[in-house]
C-alpha atoms as a PDB file:
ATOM      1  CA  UNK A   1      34.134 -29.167 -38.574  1.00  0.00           C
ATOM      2  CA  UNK A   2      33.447 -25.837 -40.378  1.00  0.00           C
ATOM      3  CA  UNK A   3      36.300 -24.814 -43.357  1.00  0.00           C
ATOM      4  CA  UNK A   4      38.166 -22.528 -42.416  1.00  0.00           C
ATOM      5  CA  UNK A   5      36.548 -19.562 -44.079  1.00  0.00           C
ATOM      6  CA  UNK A   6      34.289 -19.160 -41.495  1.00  0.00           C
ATOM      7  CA  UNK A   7      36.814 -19.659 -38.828  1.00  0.00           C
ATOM      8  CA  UNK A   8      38.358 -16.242 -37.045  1.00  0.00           C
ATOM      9  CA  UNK A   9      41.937 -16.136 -37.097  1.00  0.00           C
ATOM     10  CA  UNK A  10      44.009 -14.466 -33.858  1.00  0.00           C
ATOM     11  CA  UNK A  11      43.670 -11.216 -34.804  1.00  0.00           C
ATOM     12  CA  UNK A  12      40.134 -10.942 -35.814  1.00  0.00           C
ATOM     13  CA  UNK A  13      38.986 -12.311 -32.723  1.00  0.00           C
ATOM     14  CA  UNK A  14      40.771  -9.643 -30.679  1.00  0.00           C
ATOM     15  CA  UNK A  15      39.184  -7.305 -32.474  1.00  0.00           C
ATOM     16  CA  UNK A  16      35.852  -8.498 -31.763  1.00  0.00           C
ATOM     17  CA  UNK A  17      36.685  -8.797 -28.336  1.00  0.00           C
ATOM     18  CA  UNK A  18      37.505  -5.022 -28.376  1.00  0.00           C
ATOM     19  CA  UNK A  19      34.672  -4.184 -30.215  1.00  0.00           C
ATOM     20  CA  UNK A  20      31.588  -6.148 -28.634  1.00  0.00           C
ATOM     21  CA  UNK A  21      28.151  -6.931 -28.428  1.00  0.00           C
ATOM     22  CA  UNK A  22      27.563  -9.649 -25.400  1.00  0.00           C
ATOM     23  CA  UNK A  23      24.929 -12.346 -25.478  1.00  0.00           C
ATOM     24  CA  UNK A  24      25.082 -14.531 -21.987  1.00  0.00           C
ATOM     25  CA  UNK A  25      23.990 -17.978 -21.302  1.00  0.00           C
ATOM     26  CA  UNK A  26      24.623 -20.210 -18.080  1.00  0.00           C
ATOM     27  CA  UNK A  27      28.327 -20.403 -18.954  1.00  0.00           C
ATOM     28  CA  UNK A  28      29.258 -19.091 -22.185  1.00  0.00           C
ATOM     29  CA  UNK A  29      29.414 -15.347 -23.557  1.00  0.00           C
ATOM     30  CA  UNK A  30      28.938 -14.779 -27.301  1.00  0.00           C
ATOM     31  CA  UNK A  31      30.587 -11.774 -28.381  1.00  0.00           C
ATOM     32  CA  UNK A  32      29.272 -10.278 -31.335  1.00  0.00           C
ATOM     33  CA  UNK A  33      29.781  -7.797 -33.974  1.00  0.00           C
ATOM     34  CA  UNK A  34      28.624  -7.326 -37.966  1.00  0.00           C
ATOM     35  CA  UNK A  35      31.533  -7.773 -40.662  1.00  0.00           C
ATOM     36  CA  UNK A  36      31.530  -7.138 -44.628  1.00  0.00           C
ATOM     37  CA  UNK A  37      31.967 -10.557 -45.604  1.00  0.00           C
ATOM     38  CA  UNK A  38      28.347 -12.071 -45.952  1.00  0.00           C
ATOM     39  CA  UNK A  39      28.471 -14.859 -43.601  1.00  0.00           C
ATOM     40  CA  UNK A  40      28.609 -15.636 -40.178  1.00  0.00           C
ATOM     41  CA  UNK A  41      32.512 -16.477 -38.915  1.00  0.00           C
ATOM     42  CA  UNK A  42      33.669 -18.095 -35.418  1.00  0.00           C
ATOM     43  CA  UNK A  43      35.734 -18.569 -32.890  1.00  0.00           C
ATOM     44  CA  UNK A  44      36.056 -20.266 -29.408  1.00  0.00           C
ATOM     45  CA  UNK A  45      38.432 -19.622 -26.906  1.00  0.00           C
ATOM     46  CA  UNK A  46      39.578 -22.203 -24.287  1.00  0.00           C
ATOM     47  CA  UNK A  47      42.412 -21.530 -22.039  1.00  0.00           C
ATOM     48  CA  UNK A  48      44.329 -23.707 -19.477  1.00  0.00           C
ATOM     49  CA  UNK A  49      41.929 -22.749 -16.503  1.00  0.00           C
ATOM     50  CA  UNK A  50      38.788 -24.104 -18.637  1.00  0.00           C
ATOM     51  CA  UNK A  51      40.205 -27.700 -19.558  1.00  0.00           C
ATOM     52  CA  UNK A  52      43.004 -29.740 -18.346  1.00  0.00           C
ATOM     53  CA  UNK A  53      44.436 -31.369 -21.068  1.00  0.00           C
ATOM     54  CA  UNK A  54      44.814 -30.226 -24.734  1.00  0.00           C
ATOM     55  CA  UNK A  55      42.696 -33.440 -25.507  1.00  0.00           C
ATOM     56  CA  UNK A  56      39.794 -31.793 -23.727  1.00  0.00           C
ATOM     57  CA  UNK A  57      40.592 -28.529 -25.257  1.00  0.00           C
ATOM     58  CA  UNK A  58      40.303 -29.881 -28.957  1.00  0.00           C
ATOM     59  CA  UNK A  59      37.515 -32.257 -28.022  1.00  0.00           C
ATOM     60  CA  UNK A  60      35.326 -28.749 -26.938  1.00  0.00           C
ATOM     61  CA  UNK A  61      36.072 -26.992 -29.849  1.00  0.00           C
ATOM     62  CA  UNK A  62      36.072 -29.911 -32.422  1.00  0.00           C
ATOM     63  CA  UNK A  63      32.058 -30.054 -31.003  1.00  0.00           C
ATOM     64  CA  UNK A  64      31.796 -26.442 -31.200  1.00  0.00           C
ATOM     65  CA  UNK A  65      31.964 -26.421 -34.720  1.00  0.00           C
ATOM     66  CA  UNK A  66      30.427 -29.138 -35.903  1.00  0.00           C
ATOM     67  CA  UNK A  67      27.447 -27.375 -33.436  1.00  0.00           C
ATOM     68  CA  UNK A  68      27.481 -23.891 -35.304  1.00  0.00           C
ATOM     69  CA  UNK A  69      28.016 -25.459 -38.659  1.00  0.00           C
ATOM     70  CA  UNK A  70      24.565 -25.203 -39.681  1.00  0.00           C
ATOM     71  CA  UNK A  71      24.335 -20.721 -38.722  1.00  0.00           C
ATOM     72  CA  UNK A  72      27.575 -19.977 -40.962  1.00  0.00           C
ATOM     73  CA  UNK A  73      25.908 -18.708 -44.291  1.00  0.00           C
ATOM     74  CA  UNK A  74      22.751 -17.083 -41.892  1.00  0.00           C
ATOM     75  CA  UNK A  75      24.007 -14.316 -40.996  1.00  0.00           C
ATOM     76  CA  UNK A  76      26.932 -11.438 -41.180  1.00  0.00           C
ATOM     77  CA  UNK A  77      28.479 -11.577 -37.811  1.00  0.00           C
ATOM     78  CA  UNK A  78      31.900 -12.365 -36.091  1.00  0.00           C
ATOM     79  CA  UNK A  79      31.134 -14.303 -33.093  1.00  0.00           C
ATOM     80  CA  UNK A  80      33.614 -15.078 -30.437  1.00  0.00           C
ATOM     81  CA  UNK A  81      32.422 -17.560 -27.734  1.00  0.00           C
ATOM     82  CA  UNK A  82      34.223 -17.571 -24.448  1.00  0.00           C
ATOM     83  CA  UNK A  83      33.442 -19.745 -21.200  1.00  0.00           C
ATOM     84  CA  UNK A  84      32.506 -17.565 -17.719  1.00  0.00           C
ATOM     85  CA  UNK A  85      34.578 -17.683 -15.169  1.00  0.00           C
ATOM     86  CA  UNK A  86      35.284 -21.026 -12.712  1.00  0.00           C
ATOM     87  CA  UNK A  87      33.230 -23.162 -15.972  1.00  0.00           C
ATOM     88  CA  UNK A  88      35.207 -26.299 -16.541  1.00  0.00           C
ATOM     89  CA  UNK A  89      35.316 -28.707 -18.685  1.00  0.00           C
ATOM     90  CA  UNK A  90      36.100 -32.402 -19.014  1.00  0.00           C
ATOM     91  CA  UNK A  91      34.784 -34.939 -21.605  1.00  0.00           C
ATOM     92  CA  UNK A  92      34.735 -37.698 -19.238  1.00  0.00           C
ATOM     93  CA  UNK A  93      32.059 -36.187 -17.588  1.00  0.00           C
ATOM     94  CA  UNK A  94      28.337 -36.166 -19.555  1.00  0.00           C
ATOM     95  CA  UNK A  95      26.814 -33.516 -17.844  1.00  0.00           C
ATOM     96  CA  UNK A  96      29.988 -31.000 -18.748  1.00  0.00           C
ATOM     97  CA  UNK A  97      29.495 -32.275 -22.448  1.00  0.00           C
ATOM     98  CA  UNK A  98      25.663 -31.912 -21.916  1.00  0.00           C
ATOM     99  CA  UNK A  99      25.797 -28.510 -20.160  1.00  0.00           C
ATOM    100  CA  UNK A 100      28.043 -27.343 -23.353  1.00  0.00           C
ATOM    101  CA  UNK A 101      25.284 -28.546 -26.027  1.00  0.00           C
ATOM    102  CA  UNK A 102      22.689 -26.631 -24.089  1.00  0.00           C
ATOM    103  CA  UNK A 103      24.393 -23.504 -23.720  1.00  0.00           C
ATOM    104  CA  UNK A 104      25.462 -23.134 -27.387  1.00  0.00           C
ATOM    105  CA  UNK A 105      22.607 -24.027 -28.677  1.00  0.00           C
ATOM    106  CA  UNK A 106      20.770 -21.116 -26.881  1.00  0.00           C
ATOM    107  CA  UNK A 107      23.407 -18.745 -27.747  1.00  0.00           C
ATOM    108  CA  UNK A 108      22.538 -20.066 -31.518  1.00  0.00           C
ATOM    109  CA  UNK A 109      19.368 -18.719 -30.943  1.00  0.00           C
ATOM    110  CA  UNK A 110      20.054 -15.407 -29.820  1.00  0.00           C
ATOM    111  CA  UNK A 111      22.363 -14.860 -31.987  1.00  0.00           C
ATOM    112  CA  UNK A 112      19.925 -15.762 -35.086  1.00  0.00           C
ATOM    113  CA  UNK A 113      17.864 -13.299 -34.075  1.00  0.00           C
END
């Protein structure tokens, strides 16, 4: 897990979903835009239609931030990840949890650059 500073709260992820730049991968999109604070800050949103169970839902996102822990001081962007579509998620199943490593680690890239 990342601390909290470079976690988005409710608000400030609504505003970067307002105000946007889009990366895409297979089944994520990063939304980005540049903030004052001097390091990169996150945040993931899951809903109902992407997991079944709060247990997944945590499980996802717990794994999301230990994956984007090492980008937080890299960069001075607010980066909101959200699944496409129809993606779902279960972490019973390897190839959802392997399918989620692979897509945000490629949005790492792009958004490094």
């Amino acid at each position: 897990m990342i601390p909290k500073l470079y976690r988005l709260t409710e608000n400030e992820v609504k505003k970067v979903l307002r105000f946007k730049k889009p990366f895409f991968s297979y089944g994520f999109i990063a939304n980005t835009m540049a903030n004052r604070v001097g390091y990169n800050r996150f945040g993931i949103i899951f809903s109902g239609k992407h997991t079944k169970t709060s247990i997944d839902r945590n499980f996802f996102r717990r794994r999301f931030y230990d994956a984007v822990a090492d980008i937080c001081t890299t960069g001075t962007h607010d980066i909101v990840f959200v699944p496409k579509k129809g993606k779902t998620f279960d972490r019973n199943k390897t190839e959802d949890i392997v399918s989620f490593d692979k897509d945000i680690d490629f949005l790492k890239k792009l958004v490094k650059k």
